[in-house]
N, C-alpha and C. Protein backbone atom coordinates (compact mmCIF):
# COMPACT_ATOMS: atom_id res chain seq x y z
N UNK A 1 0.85 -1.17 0.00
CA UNK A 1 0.00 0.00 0.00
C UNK A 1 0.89 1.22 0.00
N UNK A 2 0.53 2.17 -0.95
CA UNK A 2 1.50 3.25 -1.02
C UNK A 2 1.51 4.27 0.05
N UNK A 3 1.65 4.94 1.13
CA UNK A 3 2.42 5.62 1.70
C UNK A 3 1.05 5.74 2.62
N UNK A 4 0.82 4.98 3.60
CA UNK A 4 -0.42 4.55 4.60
C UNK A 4 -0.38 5.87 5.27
N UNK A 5 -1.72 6.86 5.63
CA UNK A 5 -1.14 8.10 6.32
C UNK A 5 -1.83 7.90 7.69
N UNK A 6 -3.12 7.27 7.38
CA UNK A 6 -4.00 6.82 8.64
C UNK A 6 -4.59 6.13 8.25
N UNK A 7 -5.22 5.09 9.71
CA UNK A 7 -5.90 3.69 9.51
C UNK A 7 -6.56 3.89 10.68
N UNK A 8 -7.85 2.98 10.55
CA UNK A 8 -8.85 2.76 11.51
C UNK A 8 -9.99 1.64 11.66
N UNK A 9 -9.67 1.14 12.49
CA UNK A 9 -10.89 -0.29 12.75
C UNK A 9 -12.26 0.28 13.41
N UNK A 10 -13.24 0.35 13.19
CA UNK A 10 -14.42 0.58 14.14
C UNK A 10 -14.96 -0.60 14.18
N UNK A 11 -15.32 -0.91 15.48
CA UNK A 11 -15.99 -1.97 15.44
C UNK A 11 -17.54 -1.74 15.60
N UNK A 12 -18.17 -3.17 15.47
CA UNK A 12 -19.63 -2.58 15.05
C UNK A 12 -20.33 -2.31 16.74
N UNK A 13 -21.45 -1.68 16.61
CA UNK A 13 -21.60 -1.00 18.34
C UNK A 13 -22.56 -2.16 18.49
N UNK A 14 -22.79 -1.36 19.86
CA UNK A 14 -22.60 -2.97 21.59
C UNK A 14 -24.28 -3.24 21.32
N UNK A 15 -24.85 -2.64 20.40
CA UNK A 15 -26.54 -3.53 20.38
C UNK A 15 -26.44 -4.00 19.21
N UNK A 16 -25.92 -3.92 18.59
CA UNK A 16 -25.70 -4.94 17.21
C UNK A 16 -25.17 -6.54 18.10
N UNK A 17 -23.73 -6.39 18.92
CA UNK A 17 -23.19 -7.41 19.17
C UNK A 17 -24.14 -7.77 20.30
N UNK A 18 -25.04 -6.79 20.80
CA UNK A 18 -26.28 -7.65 22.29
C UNK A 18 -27.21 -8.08 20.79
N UNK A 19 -28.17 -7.89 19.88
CA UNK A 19 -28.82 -8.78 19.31
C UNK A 19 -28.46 -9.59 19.03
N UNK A 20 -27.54 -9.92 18.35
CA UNK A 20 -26.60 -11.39 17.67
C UNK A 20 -26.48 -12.30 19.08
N UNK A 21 -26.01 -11.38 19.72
CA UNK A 21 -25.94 -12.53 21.11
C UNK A 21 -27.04 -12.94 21.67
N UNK A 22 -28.02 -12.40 21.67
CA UNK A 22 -29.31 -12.66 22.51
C UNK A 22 -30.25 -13.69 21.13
N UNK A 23 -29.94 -13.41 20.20
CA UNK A 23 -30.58 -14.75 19.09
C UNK A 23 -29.80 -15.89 18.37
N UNK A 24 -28.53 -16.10 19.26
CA UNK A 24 -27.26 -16.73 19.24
C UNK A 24 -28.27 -17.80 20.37
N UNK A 25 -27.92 -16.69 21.29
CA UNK A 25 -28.53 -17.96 22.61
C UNK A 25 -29.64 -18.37 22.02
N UNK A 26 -30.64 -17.95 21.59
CA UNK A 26 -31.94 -18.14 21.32
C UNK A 26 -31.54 -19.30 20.38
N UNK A 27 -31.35 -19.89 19.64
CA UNK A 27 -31.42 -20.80 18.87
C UNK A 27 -30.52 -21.98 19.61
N UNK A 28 -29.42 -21.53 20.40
CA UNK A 28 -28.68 -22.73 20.64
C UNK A 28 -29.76 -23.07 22.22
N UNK A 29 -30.39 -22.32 22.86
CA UNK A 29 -30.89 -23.08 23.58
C UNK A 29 -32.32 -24.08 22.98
N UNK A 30 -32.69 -23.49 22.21
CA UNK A 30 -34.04 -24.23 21.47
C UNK A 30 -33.27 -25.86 20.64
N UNK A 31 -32.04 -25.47 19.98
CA UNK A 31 -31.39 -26.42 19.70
C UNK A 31 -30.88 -27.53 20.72
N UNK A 32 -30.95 -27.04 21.81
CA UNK A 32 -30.46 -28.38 23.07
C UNK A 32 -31.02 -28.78 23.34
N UNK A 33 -32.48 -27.65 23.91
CA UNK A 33 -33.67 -28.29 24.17
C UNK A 33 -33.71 -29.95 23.24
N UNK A 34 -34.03 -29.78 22.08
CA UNK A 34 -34.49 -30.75 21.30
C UNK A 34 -33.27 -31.47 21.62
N UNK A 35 -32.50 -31.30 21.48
CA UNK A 35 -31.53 -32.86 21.68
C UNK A 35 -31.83 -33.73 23.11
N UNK A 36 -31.81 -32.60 23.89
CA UNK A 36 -32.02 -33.18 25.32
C UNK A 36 -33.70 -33.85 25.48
N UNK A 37 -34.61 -33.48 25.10
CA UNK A 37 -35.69 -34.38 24.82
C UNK A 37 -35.36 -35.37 23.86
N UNK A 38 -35.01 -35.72 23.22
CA UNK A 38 -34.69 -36.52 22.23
C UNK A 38 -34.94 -36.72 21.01
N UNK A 39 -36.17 -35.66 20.67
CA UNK A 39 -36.23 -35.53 19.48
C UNK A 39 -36.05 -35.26 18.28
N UNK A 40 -34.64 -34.39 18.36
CA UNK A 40 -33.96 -34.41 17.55
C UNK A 40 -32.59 -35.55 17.10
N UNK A 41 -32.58 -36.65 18.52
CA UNK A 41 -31.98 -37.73 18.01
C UNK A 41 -32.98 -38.76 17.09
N UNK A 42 -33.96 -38.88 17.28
CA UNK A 42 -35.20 -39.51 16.14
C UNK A 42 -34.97 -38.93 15.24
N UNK A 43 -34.96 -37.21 14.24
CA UNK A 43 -34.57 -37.01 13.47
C UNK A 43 -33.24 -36.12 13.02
N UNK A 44 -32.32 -36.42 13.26
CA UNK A 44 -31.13 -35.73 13.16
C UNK A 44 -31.10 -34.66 11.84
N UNK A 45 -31.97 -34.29 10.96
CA UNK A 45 -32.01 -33.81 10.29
C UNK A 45 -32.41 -32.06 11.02
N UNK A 46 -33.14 -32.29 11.96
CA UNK A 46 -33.49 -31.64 12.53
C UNK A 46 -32.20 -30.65 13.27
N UNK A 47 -30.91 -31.08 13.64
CA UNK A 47 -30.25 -30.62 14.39
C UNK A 47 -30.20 -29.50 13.10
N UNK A 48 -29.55 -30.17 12.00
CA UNK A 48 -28.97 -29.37 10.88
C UNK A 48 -29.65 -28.35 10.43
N UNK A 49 -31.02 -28.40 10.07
CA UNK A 49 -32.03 -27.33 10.02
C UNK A 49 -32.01 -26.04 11.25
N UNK A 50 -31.95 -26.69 12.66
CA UNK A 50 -31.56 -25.45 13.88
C UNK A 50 -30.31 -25.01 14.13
N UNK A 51 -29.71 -25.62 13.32
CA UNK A 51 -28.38 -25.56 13.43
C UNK A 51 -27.84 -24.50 12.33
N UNK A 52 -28.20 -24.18 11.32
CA UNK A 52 -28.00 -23.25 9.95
C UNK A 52 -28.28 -21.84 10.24
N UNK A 53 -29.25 -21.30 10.71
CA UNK A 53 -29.49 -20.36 11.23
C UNK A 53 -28.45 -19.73 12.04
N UNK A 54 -27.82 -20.67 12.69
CA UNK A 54 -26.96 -20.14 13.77
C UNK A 54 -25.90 -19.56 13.38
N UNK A 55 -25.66 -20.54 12.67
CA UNK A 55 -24.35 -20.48 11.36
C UNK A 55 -24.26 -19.92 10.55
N UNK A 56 -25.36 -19.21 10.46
CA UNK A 56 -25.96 -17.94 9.54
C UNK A 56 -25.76 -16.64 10.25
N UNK A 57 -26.25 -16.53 11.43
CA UNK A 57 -26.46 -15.46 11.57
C UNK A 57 -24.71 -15.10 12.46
N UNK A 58 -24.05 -15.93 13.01
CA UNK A 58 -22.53 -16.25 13.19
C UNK A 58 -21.95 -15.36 12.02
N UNK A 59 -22.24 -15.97 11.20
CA UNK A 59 -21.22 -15.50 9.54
C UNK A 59 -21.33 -14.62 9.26
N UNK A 60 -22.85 -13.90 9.56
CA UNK A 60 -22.67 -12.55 9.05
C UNK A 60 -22.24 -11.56 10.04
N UNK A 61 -22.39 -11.90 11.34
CA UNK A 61 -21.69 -11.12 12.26
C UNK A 61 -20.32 -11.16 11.83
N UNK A 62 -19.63 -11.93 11.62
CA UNK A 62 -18.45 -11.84 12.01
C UNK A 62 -17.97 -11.06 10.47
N UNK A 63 -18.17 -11.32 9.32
CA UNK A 63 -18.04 -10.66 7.88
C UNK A 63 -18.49 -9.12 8.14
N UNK A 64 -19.57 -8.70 9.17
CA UNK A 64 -19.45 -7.13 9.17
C UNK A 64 -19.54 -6.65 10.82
N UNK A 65 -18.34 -7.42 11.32
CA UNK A 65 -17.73 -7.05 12.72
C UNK A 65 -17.54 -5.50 12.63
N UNK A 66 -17.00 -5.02 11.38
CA UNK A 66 -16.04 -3.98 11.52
C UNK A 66 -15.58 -3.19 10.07
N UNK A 67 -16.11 -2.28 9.96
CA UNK A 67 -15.16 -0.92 8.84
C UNK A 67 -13.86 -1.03 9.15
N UNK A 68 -13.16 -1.27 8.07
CA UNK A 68 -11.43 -0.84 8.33
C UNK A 68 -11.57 0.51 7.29
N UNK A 69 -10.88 1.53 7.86
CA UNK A 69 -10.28 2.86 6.87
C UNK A 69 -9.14 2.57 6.98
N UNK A 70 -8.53 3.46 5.77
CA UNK A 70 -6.87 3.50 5.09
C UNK A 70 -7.30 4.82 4.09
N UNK A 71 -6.61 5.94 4.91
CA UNK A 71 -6.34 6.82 3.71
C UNK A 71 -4.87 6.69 3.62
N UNK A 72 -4.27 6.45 2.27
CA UNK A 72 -3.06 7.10 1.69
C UNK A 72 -3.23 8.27 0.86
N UNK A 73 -1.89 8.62 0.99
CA UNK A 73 -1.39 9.39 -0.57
C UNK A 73 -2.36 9.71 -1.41
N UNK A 74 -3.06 8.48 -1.84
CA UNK A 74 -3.85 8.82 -3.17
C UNK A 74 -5.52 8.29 -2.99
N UNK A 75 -5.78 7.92 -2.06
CA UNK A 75 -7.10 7.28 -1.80
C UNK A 75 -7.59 7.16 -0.33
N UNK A 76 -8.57 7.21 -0.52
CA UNK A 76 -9.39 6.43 0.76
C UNK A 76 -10.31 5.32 0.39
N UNK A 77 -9.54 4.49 1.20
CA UNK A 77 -10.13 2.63 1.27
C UNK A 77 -10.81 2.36 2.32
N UNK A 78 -12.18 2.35 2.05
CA UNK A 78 -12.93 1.90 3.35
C UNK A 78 -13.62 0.31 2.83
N UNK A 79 -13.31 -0.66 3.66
CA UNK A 79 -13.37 -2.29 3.56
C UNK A 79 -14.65 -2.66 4.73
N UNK A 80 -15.51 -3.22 4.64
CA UNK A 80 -16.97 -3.32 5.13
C UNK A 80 -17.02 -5.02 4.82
N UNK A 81 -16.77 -5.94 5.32
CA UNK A 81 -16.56 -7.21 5.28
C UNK A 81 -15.72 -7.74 3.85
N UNK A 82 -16.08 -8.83 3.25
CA UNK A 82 -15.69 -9.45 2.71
C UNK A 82 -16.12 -9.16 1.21
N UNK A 83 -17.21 -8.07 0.84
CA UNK A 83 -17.95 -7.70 -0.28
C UNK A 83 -17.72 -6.53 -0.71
N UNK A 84 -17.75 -5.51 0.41
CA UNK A 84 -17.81 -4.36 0.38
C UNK A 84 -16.53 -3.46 0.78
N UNK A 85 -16.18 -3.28 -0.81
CA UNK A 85 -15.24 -2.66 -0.12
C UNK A 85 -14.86 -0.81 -1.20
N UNK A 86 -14.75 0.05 -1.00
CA UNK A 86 -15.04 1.23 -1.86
C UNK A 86 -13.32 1.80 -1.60
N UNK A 87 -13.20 1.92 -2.32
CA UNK A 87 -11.88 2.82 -2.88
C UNK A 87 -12.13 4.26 -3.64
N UNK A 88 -11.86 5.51 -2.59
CA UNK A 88 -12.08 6.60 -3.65
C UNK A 88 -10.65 7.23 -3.58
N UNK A 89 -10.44 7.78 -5.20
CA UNK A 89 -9.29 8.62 -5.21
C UNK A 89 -9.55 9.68 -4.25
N UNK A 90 -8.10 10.87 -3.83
CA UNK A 90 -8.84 11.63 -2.98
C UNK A 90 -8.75 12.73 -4.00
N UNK A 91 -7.95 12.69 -5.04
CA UNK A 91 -8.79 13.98 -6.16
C UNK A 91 -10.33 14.03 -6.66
N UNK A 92 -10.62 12.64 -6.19
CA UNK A 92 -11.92 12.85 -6.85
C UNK A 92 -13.38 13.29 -5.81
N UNK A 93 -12.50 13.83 -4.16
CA UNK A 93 -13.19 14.26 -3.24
C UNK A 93 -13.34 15.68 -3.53
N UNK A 94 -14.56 16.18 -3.12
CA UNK A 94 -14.99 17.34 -3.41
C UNK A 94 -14.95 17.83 -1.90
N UNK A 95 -15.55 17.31 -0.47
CA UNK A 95 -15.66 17.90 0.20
C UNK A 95 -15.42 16.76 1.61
N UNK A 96 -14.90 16.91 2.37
CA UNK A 96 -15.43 15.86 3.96
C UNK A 96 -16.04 16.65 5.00
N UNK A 97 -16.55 16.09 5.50
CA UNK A 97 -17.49 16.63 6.49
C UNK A 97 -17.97 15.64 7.73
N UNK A 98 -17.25 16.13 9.02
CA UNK A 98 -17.86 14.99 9.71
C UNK A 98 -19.46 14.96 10.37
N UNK A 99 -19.83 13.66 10.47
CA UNK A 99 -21.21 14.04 10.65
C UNK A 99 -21.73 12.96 11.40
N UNK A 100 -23.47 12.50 11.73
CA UNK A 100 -24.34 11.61 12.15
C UNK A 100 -24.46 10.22 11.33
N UNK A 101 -25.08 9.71 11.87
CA UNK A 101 -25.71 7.99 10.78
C UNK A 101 -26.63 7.79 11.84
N UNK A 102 -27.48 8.59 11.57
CA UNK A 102 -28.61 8.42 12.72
C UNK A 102 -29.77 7.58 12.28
N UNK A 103 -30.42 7.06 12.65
CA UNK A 103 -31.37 5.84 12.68
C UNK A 103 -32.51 6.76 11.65
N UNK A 104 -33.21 7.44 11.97
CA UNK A 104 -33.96 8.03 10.69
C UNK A 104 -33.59 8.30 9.62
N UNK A 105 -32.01 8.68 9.27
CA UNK A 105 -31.99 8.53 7.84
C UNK A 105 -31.54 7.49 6.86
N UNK A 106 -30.84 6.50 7.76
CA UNK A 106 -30.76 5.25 7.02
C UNK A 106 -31.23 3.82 7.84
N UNK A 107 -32.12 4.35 8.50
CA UNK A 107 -33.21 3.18 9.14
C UNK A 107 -32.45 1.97 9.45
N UNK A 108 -31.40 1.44 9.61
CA UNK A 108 -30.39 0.60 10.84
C UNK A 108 -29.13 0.54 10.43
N UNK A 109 -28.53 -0.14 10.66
CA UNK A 109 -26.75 -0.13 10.35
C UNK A 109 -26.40 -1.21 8.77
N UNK A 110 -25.08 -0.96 8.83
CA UNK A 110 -24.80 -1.79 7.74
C UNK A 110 -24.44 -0.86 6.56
N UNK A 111 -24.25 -2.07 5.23
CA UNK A 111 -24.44 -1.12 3.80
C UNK A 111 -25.98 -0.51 3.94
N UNK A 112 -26.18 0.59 3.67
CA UNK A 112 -27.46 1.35 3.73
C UNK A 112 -27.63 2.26 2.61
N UNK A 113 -29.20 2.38 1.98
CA UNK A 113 -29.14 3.86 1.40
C UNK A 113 -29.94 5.09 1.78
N UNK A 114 -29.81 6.00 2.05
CA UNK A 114 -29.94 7.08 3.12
C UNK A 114 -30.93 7.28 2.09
N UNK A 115 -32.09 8.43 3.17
CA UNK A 115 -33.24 9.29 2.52
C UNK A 115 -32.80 10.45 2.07
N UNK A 116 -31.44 11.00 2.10
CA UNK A 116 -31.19 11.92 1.57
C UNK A 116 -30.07 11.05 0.43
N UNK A 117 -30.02 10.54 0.07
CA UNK A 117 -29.58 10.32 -1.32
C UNK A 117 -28.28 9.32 -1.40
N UNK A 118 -27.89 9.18 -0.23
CA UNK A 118 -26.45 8.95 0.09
C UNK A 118 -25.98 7.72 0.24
N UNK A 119 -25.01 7.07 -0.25
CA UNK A 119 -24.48 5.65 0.26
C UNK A 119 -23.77 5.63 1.91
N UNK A 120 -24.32 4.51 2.64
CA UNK A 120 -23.37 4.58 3.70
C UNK A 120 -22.92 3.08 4.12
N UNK A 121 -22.04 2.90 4.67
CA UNK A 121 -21.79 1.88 5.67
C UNK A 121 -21.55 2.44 7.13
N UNK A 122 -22.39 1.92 7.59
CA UNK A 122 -22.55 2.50 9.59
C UNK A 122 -22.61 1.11 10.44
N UNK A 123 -21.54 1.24 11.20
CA UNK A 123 -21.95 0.24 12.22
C UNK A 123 -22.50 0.55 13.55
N UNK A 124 -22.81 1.74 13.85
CA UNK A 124 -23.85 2.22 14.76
C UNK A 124 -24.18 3.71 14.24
N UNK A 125 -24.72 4.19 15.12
CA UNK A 125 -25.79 5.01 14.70
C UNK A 125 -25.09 6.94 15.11
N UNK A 126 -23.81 6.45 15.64
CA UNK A 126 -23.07 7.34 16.32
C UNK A 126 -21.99 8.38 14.94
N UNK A 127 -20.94 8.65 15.22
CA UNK A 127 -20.17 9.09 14.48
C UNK A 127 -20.04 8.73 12.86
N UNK A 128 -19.70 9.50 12.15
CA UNK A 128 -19.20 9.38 10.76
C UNK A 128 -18.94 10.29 9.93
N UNK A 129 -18.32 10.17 8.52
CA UNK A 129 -17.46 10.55 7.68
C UNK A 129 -18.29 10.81 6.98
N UNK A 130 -18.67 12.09 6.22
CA UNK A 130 -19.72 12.31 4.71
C UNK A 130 -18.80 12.69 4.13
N UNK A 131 -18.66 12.00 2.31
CA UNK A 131 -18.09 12.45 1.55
C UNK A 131 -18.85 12.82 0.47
N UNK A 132 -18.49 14.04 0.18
CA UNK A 132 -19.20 14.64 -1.14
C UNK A 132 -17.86 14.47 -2.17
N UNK A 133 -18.87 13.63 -3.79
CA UNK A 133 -17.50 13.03 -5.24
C UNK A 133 -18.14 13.79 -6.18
N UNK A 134 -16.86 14.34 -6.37
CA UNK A 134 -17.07 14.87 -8.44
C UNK A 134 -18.58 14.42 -8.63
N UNK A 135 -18.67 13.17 -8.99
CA UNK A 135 -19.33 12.21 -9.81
C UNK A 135 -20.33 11.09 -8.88
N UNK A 136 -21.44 10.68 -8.73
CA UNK A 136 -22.30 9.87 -7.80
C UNK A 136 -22.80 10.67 -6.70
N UNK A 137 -23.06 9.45 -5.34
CA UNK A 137 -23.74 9.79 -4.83
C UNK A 137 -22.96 10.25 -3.50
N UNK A 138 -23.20 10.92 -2.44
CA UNK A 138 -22.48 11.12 -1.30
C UNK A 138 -22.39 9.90 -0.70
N UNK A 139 -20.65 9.56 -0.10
CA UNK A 139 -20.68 8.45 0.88
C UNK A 139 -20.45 8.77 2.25
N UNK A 140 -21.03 7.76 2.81
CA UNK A 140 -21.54 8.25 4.64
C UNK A 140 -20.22 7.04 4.72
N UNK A 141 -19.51 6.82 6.42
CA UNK A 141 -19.30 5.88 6.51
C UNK A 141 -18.66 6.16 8.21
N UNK A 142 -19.00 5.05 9.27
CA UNK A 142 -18.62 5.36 10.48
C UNK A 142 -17.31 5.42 11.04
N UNK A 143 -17.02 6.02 12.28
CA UNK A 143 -15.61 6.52 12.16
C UNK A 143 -15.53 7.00 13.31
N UNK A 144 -15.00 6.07 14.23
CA UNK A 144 -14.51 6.90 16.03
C UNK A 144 -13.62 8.28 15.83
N UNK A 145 -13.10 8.65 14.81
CA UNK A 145 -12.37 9.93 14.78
C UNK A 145 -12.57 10.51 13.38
N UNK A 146 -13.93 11.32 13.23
CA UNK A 146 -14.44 12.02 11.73
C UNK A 146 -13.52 13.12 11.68
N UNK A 147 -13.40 13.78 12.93
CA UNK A 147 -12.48 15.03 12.36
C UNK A 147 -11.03 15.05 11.95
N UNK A 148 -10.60 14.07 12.42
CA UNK A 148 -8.85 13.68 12.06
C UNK A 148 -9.23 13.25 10.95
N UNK A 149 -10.02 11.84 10.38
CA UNK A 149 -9.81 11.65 8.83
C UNK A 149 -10.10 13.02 7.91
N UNK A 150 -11.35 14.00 7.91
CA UNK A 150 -11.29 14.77 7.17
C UNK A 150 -10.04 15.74 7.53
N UNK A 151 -9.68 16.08 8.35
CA UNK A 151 -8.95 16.68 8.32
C UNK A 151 -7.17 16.24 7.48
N UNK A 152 -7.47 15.22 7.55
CA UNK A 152 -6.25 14.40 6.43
C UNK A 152 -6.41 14.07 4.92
N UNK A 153 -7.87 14.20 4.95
CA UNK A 153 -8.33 14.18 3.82
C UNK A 153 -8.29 15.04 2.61
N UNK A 154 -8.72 16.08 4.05
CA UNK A 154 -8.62 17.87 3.28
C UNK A 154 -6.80 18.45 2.91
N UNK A 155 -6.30 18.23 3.75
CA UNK A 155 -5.10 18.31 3.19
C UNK A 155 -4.22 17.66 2.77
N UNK A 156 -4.69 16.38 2.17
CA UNK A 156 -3.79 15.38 1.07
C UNK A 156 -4.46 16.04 0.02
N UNK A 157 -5.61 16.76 0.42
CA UNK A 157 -6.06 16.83 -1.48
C UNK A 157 -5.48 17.73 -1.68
N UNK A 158 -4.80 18.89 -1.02
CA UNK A 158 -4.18 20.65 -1.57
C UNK A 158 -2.76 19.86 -1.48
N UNK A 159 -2.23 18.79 -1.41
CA UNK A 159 -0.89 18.82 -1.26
C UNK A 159 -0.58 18.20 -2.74
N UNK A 160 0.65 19.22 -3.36
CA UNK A 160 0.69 19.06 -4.86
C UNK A 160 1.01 17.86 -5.36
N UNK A 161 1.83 16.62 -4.60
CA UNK A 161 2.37 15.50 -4.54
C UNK A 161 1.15 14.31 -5.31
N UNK A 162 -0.44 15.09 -4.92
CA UNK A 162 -1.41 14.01 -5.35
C UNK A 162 -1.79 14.28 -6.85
N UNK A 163 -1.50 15.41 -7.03
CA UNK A 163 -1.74 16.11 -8.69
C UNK A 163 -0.59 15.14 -9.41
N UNK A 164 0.40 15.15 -8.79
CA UNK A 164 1.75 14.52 -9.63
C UNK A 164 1.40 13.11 -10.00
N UNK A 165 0.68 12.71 -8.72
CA UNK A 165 0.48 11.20 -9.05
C UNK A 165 -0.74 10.94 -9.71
N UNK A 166 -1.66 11.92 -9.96
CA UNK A 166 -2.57 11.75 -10.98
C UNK A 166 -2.19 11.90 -12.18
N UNK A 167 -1.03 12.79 -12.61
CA UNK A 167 -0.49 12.94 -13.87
C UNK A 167 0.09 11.42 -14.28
N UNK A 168 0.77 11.34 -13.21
CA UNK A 168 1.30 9.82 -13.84
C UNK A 168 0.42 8.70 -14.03
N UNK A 169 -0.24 8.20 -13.65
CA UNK A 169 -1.54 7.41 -14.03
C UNK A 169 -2.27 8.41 -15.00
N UNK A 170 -2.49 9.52 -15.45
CA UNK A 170 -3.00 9.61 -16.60
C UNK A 170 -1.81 9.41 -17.61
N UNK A 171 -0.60 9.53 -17.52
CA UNK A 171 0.57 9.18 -18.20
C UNK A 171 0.34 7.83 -18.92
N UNK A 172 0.38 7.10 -17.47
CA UNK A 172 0.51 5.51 -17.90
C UNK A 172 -0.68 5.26 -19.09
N UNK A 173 -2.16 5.81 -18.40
CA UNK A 173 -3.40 5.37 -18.88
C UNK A 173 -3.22 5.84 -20.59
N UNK A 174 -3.00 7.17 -20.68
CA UNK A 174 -3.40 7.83 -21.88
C UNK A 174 -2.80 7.95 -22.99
N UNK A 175 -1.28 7.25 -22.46
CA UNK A 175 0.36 7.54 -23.19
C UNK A 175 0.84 9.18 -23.52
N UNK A 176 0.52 10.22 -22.47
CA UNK A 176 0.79 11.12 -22.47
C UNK A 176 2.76 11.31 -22.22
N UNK A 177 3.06 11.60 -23.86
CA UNK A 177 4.14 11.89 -23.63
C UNK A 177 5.16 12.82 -22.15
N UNK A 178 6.64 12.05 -21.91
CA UNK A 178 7.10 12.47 -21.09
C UNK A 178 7.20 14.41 -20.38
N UNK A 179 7.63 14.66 -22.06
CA UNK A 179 7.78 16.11 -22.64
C UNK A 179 6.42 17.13 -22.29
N UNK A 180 5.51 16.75 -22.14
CA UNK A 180 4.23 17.56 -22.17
C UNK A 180 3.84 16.95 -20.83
N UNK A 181 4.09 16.29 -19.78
CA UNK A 181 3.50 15.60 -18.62
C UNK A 181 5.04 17.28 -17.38
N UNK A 182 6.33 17.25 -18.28
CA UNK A 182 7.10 17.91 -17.68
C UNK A 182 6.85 19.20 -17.66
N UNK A 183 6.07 19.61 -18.99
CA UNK A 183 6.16 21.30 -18.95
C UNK A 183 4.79 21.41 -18.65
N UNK A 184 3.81 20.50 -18.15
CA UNK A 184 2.57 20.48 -16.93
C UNK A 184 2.78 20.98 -15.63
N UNK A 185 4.05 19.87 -15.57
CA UNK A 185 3.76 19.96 -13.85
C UNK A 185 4.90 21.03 -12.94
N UNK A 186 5.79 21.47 -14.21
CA UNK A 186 7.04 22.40 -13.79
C UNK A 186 6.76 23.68 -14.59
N UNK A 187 7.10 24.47 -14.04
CA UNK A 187 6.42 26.28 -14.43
C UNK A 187 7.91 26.59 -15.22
N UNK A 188 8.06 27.07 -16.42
CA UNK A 188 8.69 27.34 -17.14
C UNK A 188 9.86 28.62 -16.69
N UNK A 189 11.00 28.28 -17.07
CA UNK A 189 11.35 29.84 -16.37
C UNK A 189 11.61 30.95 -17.02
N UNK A 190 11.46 31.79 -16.06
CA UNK A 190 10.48 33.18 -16.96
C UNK A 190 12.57 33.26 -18.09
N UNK A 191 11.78 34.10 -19.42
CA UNK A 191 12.32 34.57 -20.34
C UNK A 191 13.52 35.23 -20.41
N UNK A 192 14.77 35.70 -20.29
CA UNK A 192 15.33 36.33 -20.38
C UNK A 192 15.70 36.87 -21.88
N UNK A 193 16.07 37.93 -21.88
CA UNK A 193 16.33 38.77 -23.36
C UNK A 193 18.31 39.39 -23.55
């Protein structure tokens, strides 16, 4: 990863991990129950059927435990389990702003899409990151420290180092000669007579 400036794990908040737990128990005690009467040794098919659910709802806890952020140099990488994962350049940020993920506008946690227009990933209902792009829709996303990422955000994008490295990937992409990529990014010196 090119030049890591900040990173951050949030984990998902404590009534997400009290439901999962409280319908965790709920199935494994209904599941013993039946073994311990015995009726699920008459049909063992039965374990597997109470048993899937569990294993279900296990898997997805654990696949969206947690947002990881990574802004570098040239991006912000926010990773949302095993599916979700969004990469934005940071030239292509228009604005950060830290803000809410409050329960009325994207009605519970998770990948969500907000009533005001917006993509988010929230793992509680507390803190987060709004990003306004060139291009789409605003992304929301949660964040124990909104004002340090924008604030790193905001000034990787004025720092000239990210222009350079956009030139060069449009270099690579476009085959923009060496000669015209140099008298871009270096100011000519003034004239003498």
């Amino acid at each position: 990863m090119k030049n890591v400036v900040y990173e951050e794990w949030v984990a998902t908040g404590t009534l997400v991990k009290a439901l999962v737990g409280f319908f965790s128990l709920l199935i494994m005690c209904i599941l013993l129950i039946t073994i311990a009467v015995g009726f699920a040794i008459q049909h063992p098919f039965l374990i597997v059927v109470l048993a899937s659910p569990l294993a279900f709802v296990l898997l997805v806890f654990w696949n969206y435990r947690g947002i990881r952020i990574k802004v570098t140099t040239e991006s912000l990488l926010i990773y949302y389990g095993f599916f979700n994962r969004k990469r934005i350049l940071i030239g292509d940020i228009v604005s950060c702003e830290p803000t809410k993920a409050p329960f009325r506008r994207y009605y519970g946690i998770g990948v969500r899409y907000g009533t005001d227009g917006s993509w988010a990933y929230t793992t509680s209902f507390g803190n987060a990151v709004k990003i306004i792009l060139r291009r789409g829709r605003p992304f929301v996303f949660s964040s124990n420290n909104p004002e340090k990422i924008c604030n790193i955000i905001n000034q990787t994008k004025n720092v000239p180092h990210t222009q350079f490295n956009l030139l060069n990937r449009l270099k690579q992409k476009k085959g923009i000669v060496e000669s015209q990529l140099v008298q871009f990014t270096r100011p000519s010196p003034p004239k003498t007579y």
